[in-house]
N, C-alpha and C. Protein backbone atom coordinates (compact mmCIF):
# COMPACT_ATOMS: atom_id res chain seq x y z
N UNK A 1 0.86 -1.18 0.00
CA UNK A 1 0.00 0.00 0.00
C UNK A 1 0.90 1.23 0.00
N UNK A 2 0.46 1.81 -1.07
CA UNK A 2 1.56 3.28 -1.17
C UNK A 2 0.96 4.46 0.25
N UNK A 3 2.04 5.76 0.08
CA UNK A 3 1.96 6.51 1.38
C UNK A 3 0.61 7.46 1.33
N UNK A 4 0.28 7.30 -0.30
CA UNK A 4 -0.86 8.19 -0.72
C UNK A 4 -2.06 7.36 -0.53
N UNK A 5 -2.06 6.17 -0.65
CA UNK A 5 -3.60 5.25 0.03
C UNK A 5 -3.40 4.93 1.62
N UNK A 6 -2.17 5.36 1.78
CA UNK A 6 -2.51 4.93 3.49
C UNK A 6 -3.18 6.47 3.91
N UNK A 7 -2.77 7.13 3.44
CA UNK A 7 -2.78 8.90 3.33
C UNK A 7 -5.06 8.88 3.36
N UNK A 8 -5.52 8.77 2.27
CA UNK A 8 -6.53 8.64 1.75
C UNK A 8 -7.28 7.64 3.21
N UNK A 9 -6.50 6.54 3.45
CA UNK A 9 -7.58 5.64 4.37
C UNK A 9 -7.32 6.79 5.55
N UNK A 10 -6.70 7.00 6.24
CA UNK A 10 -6.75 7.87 7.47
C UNK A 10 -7.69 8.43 7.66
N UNK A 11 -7.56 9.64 6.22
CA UNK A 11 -9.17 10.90 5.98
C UNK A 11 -10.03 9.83 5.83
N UNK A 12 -10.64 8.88 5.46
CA UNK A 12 -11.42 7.90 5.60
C UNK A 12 -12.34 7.74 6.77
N UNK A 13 -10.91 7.34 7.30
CA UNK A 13 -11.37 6.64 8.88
C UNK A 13 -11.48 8.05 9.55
N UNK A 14 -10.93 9.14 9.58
CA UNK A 14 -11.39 10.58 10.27
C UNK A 14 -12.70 11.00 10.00
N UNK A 15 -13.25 10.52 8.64
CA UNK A 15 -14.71 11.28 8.41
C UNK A 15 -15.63 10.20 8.81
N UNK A 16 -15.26 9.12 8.93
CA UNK A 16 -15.95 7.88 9.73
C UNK A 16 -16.50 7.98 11.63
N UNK A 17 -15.42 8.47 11.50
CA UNK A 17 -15.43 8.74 13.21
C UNK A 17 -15.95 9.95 13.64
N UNK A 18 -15.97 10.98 12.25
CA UNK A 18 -17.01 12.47 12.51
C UNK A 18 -18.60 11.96 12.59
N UNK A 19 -18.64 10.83 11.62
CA UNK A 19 -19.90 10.35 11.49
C UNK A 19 -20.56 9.99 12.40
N UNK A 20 -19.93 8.71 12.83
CA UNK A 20 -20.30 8.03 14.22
C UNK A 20 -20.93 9.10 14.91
N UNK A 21 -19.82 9.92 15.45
CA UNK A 21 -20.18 10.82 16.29
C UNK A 21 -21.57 11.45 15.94
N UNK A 22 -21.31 12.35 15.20
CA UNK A 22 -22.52 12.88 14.96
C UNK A 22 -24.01 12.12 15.11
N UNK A 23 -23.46 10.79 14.72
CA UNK A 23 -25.24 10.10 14.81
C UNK A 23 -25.21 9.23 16.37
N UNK A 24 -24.04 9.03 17.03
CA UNK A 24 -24.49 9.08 18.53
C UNK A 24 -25.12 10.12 18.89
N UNK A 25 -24.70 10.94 18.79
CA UNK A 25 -25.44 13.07 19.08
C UNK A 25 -26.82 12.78 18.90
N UNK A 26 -27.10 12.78 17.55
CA UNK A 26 -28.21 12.36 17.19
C UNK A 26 -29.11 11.44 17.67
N UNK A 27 -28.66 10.48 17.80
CA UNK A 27 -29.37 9.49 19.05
C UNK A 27 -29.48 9.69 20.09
N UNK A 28 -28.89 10.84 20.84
CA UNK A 28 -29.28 11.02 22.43
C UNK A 28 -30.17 11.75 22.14
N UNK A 29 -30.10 12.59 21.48
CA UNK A 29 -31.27 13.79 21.13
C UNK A 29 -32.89 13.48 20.86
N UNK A 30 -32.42 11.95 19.86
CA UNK A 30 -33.79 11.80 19.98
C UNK A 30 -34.47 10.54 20.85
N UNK A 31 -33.53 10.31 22.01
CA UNK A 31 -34.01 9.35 23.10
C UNK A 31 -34.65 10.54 24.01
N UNK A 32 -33.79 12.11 24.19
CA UNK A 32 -34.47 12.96 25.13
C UNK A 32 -35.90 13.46 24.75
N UNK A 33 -35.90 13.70 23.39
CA UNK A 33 -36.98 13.78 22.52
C UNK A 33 -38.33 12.85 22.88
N UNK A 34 -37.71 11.49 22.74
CA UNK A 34 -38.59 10.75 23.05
C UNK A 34 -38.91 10.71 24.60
N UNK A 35 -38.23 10.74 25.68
CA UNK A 35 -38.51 10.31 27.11
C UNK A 35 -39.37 11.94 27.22
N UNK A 36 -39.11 13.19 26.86
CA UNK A 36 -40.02 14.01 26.73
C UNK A 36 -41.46 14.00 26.28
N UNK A 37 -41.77 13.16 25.27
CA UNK A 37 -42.70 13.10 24.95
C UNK A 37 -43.73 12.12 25.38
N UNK A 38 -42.69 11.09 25.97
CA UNK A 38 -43.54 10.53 26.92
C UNK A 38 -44.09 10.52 28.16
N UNK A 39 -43.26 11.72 28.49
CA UNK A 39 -43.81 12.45 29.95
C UNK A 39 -44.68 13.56 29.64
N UNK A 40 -44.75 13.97 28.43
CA UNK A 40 -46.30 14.88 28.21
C UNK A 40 -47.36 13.78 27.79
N UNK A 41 -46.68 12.90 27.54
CA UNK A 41 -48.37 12.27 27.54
C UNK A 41 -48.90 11.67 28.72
N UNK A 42 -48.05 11.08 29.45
CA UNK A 42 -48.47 11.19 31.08
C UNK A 42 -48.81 12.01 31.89
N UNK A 43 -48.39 13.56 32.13
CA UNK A 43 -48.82 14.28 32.14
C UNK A 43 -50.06 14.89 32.13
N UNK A 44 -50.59 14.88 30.80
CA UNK A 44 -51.40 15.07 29.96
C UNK A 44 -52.85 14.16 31.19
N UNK A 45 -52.30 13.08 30.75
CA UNK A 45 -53.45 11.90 31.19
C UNK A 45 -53.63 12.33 32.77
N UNK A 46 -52.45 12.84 33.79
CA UNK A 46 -52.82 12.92 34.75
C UNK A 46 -53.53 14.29 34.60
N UNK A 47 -53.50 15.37 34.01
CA UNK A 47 -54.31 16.62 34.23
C UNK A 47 -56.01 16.51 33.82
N UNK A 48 -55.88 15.03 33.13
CA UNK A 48 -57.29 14.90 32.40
C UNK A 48 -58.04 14.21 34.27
N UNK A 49 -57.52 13.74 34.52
CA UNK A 49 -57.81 12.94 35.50
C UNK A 49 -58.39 14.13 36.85
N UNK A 50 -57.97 14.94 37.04
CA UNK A 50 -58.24 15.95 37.95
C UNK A 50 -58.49 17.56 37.64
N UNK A 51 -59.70 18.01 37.80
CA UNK A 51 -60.56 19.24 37.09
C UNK A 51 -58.80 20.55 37.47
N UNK A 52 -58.92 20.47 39.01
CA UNK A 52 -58.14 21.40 39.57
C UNK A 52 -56.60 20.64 39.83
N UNK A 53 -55.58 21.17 39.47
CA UNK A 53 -54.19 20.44 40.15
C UNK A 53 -53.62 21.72 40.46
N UNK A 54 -52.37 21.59 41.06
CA UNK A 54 -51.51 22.33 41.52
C UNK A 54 -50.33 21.99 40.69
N UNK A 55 -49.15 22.91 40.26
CA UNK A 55 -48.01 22.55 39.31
C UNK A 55 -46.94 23.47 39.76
N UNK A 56 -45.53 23.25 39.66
CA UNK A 56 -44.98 24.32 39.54
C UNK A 56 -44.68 24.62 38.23
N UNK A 57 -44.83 26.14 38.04
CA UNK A 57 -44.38 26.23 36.76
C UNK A 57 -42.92 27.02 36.13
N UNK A 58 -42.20 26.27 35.36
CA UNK A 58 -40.33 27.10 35.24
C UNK A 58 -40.69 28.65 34.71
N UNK A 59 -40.11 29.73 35.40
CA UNK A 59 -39.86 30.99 35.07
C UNK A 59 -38.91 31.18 34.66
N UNK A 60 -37.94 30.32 34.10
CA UNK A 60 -36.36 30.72 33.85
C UNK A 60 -35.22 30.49 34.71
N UNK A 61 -34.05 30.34 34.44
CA UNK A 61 -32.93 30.07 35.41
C UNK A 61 -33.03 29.77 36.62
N UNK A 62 -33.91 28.40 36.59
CA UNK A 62 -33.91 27.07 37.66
C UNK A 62 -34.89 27.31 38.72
N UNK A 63 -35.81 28.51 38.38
CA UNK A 63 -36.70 29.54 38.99
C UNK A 63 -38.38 29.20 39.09
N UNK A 64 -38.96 28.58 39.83
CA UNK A 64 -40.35 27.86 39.17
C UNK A 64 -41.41 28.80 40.63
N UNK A 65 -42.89 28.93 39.99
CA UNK A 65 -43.58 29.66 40.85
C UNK A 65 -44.99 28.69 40.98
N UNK A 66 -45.30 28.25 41.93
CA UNK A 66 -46.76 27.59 42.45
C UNK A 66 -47.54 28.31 41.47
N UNK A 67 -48.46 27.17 40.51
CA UNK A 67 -49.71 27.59 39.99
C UNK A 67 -50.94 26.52 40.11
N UNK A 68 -52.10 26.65 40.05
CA UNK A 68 -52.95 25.85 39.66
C UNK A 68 -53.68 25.78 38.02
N UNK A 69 -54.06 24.84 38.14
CA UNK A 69 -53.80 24.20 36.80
C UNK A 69 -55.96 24.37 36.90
N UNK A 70 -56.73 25.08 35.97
CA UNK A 70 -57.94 24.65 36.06
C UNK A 70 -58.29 24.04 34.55
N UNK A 71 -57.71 24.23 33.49
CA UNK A 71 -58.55 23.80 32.56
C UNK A 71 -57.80 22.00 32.22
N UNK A 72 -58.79 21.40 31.97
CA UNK A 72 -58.74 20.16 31.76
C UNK A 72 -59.25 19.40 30.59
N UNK A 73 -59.37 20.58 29.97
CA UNK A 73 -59.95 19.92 28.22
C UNK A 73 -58.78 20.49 27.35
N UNK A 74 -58.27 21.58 27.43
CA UNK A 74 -57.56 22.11 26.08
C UNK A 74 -56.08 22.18 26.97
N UNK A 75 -55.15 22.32 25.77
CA UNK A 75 -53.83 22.60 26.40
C UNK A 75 -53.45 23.12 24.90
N UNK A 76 -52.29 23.87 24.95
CA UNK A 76 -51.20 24.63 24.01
C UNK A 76 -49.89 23.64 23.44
N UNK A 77 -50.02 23.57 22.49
CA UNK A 77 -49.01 22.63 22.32
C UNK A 77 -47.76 23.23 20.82
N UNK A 78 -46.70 23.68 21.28
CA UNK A 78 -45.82 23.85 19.99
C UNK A 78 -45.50 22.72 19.20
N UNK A 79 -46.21 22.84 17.85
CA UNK A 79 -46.05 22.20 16.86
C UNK A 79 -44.99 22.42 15.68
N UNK A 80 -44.29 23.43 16.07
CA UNK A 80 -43.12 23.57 14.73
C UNK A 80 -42.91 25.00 14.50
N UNK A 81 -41.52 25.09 13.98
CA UNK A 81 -41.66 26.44 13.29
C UNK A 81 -42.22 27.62 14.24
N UNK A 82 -41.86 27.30 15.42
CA UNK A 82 -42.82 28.74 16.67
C UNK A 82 -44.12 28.68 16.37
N UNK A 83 -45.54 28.17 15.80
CA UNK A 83 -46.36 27.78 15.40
C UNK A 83 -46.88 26.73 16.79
N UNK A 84 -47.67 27.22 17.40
CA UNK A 84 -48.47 27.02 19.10
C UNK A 84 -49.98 26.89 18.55
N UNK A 85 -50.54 25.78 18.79
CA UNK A 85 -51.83 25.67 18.78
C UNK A 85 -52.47 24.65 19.78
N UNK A 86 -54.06 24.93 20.02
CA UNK A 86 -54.62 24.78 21.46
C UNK A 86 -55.37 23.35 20.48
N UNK A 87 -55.26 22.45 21.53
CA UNK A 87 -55.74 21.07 21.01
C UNK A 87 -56.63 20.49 22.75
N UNK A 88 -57.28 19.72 22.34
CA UNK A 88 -58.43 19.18 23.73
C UNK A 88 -57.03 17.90 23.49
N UNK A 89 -57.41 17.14 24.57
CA UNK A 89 -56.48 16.36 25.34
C UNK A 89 -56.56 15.23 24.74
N UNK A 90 -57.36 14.44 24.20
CA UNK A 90 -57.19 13.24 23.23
C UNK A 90 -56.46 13.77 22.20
N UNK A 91 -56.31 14.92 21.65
CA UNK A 91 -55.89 14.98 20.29
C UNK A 91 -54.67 15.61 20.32
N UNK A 92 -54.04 16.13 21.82
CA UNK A 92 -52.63 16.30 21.80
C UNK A 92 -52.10 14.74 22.27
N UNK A 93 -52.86 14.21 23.12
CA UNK A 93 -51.99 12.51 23.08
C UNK A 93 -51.51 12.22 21.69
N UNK A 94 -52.93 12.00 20.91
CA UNK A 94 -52.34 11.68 19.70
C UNK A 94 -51.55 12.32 18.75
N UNK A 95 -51.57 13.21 18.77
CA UNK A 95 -50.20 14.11 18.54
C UNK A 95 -49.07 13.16 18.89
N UNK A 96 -48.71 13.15 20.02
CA UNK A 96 -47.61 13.24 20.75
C UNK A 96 -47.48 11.62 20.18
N UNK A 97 -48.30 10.49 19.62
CA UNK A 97 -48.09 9.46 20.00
C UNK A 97 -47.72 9.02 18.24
N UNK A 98 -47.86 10.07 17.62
CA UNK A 98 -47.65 9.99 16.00
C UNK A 98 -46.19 10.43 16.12
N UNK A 99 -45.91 11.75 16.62
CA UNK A 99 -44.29 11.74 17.11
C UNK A 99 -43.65 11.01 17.65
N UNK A 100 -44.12 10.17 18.76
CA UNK A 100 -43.41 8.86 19.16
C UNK A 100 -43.24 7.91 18.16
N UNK A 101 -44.06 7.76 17.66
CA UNK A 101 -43.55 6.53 16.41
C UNK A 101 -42.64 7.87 15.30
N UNK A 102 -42.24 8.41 14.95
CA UNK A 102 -41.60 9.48 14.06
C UNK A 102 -40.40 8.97 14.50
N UNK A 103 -40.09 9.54 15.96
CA UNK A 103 -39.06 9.09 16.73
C UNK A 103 -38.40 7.87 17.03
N UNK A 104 -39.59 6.52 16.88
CA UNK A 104 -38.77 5.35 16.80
C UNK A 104 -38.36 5.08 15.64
N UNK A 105 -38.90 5.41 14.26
CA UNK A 105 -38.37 5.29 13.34
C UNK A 105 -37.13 5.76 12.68
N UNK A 106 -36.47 7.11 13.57
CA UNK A 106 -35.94 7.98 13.59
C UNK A 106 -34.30 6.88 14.29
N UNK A 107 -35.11 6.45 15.63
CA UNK A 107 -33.96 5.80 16.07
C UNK A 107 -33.31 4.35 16.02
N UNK A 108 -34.42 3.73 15.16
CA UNK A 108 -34.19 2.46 14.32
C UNK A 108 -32.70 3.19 13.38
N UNK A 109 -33.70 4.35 12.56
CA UNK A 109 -32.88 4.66 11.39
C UNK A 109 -31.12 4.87 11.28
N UNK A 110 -31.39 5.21 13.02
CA UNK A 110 -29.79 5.69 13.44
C UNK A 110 -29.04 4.78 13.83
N UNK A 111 -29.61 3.85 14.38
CA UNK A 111 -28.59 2.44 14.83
C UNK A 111 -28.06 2.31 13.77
N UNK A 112 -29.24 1.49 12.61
CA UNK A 112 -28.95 1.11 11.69
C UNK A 112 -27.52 1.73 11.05
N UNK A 113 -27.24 3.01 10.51
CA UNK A 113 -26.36 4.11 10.26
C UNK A 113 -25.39 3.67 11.23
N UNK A 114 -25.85 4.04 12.54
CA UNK A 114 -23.93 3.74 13.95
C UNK A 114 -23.75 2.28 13.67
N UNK A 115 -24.50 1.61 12.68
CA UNK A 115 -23.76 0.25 13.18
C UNK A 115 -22.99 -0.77 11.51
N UNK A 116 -23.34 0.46 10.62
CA UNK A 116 -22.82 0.41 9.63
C UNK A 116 -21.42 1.58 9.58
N UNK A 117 -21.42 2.71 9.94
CA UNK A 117 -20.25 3.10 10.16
C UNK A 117 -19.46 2.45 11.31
N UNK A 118 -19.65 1.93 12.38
CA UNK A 118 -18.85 1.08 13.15
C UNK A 118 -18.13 -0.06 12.07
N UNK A 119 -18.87 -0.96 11.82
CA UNK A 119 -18.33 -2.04 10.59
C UNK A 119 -17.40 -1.39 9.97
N UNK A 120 -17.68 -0.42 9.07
CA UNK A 120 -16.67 0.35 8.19
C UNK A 120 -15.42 0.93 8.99
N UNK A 121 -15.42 1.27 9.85
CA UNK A 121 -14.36 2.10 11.31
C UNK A 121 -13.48 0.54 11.27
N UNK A 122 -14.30 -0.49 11.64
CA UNK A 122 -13.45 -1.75 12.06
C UNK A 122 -12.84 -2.31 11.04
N UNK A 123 -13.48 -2.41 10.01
CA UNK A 123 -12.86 -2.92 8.06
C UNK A 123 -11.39 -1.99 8.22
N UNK A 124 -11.59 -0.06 8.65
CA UNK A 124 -10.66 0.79 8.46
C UNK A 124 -9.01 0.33 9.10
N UNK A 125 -9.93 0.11 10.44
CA UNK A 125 -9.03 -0.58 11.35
C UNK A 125 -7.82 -1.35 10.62
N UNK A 126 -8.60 -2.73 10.31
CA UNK A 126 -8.28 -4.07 9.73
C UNK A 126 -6.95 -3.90 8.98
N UNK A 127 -7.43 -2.75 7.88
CA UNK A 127 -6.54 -2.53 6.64
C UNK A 127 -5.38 -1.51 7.43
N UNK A 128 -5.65 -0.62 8.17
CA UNK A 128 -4.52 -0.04 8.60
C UNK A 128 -3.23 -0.81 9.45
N UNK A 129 -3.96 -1.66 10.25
CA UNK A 129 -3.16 -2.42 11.00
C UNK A 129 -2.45 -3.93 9.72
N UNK A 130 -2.58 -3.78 8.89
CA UNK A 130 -2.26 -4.64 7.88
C UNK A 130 -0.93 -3.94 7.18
N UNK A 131 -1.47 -2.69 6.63
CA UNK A 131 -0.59 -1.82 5.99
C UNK A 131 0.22 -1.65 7.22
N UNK A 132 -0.15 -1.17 8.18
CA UNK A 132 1.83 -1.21 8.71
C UNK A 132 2.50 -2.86 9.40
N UNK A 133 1.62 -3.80 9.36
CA UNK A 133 2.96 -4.72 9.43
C UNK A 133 3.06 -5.04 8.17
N UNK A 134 2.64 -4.57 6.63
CA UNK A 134 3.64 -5.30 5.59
C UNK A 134 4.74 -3.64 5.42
N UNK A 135 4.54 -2.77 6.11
CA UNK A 135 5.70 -1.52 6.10
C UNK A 135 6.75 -1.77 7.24
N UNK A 136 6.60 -2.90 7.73
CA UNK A 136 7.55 -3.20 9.02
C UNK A 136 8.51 -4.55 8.32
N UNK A 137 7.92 -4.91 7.37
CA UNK A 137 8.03 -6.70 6.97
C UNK A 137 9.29 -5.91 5.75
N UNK A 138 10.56 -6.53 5.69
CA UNK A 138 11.92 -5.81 4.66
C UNK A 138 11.21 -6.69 3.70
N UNK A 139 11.60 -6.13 2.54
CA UNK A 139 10.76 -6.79 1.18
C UNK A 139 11.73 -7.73 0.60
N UNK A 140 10.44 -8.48 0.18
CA UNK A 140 11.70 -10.14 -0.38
C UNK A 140 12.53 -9.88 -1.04
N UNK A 141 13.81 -10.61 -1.03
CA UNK A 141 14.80 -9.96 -2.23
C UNK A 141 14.57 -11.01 -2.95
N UNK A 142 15.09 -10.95 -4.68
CA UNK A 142 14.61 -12.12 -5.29
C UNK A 142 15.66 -12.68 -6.10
């Protein structure tokens, strides 16, 4: 293997390992994504459950103020794009439960991806650790 394909596999294996990365990133993001969304739909179900609750609610920098909670049919829900709309409580579950499947499909999609660039990282491996013991090995004389 010349110094210019060992050269070439390196950047290889460097944009391999940007990859990875990036779609681990990606996968935590959308496990928080998901454990979020499954605590608004619990949530959700417990506010349906009781006319009046009590909540705290976040004001900013770790800052939360006692409120009560009276309505029990509608809630506000950001849907995209800063775009906030008021939905009754079956129909933000289901919301939330069409995004949950978005999201598993999302994180099927990403294994799949980390576990095909892993393979490729380890193939990278393979060949590098090859190329330097035949650069260690004195060449046959003939």
């Amino acid at each position: 293997m010349s110094e210019e394909q060992a050269e070439q596999l390196m950047q290889q294996m460097q944009m391999l390992e940007t990859y990875f990365s990036d779609l681990s990133q990606r996968e935590y993001t959308f496990k928080n994504i998901f454990r979020e969304a499954i605590a608004s739909i619990e949530s959700i179900k417990a506010l349906s459950k009781s006319p009046e609750s009590e909540s705290l609610v976040p004001i900013g920098m770790g800052t939360f103020v006692h409120t009560k909670i009276s309505s029990n049919t509608k809630i506000v829900m950001n849907i995209g794009a800063g775009i906030a709309v008021e939905k009754d409580f079956p129909s933000a579950i289901n919301y939330l439960e069409s995004r949950i499947k978005e999201i598993e499909i999302a994180l099927q999609d990403t294994a799949v991806k980390k576990q095909d660039a892993s393979a490729r990282l380890e193939q990278g491996k393979v060949q590098m650790n090859q190329m330097m013991q035949d650069m260690q090995q004195p060449p046959a004389s003939g």
